[in-house]
Protein backbone atom coordinates (compact mmCIF):
# COMPACT_ATOMS: atom_id res chain seq x y z
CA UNK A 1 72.82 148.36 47.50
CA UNK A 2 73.42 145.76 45.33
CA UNK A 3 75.70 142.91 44.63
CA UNK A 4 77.37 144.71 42.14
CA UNK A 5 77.35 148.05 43.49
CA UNK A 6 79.08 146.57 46.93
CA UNK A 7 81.51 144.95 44.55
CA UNK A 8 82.54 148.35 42.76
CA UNK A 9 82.85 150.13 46.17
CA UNK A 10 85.23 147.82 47.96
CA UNK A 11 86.66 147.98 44.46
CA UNK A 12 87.25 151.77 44.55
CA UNK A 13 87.92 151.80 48.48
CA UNK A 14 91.30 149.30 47.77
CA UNK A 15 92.19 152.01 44.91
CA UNK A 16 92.10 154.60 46.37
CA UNK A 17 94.27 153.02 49.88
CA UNK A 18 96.96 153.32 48.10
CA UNK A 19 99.29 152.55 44.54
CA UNK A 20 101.12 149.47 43.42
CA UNK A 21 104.97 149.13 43.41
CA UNK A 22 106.78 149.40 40.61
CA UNK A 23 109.44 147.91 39.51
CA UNK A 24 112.35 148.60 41.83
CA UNK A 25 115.81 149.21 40.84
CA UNK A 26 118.86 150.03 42.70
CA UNK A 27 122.45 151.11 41.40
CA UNK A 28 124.92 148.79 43.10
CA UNK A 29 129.36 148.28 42.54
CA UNK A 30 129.66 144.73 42.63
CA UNK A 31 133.38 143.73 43.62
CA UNK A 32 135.13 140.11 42.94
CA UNK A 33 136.77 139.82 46.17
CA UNK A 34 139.57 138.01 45.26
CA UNK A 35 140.72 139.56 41.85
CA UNK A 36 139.55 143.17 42.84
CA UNK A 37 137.98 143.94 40.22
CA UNK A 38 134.69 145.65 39.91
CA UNK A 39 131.71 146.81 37.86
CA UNK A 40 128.37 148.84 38.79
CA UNK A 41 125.14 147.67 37.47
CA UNK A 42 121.14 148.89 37.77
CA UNK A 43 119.96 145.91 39.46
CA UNK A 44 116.26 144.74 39.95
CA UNK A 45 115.10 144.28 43.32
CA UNK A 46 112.98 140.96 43.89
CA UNK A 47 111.73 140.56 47.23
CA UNK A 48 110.34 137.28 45.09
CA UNK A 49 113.92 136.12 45.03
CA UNK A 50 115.70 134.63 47.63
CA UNK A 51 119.77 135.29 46.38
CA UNK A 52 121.74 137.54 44.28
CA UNK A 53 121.60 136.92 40.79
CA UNK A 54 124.18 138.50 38.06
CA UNK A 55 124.13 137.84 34.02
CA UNK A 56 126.55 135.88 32.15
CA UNK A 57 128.27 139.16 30.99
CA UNK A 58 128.65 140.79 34.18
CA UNK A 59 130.17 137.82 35.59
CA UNK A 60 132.92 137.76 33.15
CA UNK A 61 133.33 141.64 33.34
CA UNK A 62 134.44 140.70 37.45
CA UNK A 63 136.85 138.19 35.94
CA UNK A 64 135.14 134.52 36.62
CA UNK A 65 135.39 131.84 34.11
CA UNK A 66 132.07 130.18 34.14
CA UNK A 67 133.68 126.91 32.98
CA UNK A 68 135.54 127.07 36.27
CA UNK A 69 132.95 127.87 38.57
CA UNK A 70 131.13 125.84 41.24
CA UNK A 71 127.46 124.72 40.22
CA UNK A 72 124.06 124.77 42.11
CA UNK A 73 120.29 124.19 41.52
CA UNK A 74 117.96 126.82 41.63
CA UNK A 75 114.21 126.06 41.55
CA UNK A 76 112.16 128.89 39.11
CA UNK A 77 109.04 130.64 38.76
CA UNK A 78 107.47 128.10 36.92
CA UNK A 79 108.92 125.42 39.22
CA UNK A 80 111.82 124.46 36.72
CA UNK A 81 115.39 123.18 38.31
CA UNK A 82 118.20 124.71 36.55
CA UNK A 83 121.78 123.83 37.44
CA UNK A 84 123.31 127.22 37.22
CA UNK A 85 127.12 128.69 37.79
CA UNK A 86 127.81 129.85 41.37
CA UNK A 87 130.41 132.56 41.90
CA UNK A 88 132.36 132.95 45.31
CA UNK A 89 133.36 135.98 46.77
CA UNK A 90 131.52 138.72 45.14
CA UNK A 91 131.22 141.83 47.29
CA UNK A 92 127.57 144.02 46.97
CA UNK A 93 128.07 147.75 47.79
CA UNK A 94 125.17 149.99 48.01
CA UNK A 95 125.74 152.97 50.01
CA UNK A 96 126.75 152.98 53.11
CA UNK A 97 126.47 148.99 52.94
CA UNK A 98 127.96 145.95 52.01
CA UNK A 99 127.54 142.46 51.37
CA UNK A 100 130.23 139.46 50.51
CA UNK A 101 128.12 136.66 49.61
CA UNK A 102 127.91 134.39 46.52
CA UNK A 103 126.33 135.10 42.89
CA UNK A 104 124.21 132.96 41.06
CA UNK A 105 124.44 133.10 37.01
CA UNK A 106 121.46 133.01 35.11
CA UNK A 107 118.90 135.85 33.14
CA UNK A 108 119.59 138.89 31.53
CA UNK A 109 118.94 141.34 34.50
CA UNK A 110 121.00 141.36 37.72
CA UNK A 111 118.46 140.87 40.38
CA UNK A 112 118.88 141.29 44.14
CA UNK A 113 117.01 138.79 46.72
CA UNK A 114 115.53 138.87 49.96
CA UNK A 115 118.77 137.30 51.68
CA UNK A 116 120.84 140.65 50.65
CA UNK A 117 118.45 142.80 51.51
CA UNK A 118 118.24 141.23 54.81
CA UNK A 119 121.63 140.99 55.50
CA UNK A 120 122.56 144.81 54.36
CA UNK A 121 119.30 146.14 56.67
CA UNK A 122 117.56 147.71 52.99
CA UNK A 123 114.10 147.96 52.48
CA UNK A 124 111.86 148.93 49.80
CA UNK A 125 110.66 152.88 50.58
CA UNK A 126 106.82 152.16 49.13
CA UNK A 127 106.32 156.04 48.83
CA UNK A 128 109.54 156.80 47.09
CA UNK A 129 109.71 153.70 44.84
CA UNK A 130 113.12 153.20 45.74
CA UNK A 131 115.69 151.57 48.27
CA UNK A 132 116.57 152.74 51.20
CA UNK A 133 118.36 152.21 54.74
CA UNK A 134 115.51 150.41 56.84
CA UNK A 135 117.63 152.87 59.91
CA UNK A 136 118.85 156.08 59.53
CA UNK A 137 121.80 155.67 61.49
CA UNK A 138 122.94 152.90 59.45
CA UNK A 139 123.01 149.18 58.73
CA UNK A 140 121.52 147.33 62.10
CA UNK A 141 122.98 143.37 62.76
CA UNK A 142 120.98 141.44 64.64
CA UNK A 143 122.36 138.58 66.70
């Protein structure tokens, strides 16, 4: 066989193993703990991410002032520092789980990290292209 035919084999061989992941998105309520108010939103889901991100808009749709608003740096894709608003006390619902953590401001698509994923027990179903409960039974913490 040659070079180029052992090339197109392995080639065809990874293929065939199996399909790429798509984009993943999940429907999720976010809550602003402290001013109840809420808002649901189709959110990205970036295991390349390590928080919660929300837009501009749905921030102020939860009721935060971004004038008002704590600060923090976030390092980029392309290695950037941005200094970006940081909201307190916003709640993540998905199902039969929940998550009070902190919201960063910045894009125009709500994206969800590896930390909330984590802490809520989801994990990416590769076969469904969707979220789901990494246990059946329910969200697991681990001490």
């Amino acid at each position: 066989m040659r070079p180029e035919e052992t090339f197109q084999s392995v080639t065809q061989a990874r293929l065939q193993q199996g399909t790429q992941v798509g984009h993943i998105h999940a429907d999720v309520r976010l809550t602003n703990y402290y001013a109840d108010k809420s808002v649901t939103v189709r959110a990205l889901i970036d295991t390349g991410t390590t928080e919660f991100f929300v837009t501009p808009e749905i921030a102020r749709e939860l009721g935060f002032d971004l004038e008002e608003v704590g600060r923090k740096y976030v390092t980029v894709a392309d290695g950037r520092r941005v200094y970006v608003p940081r909201l307190l006390g916003v709640q993540i619902h998905f199902e039969d789980r929940n998550y009070l953590t902190e919201a960063l401001v910045m894009g125009t698509e709500c994206l969800i990290g590896v930390v909330p994923l984590e802490v809520m027990d989801l994990i990416i179903d590769p076969k469904l292209q969707c979220l789901v409960g990494r246990l059946p039974d329910g969200p697991c913490t681990r001490a």
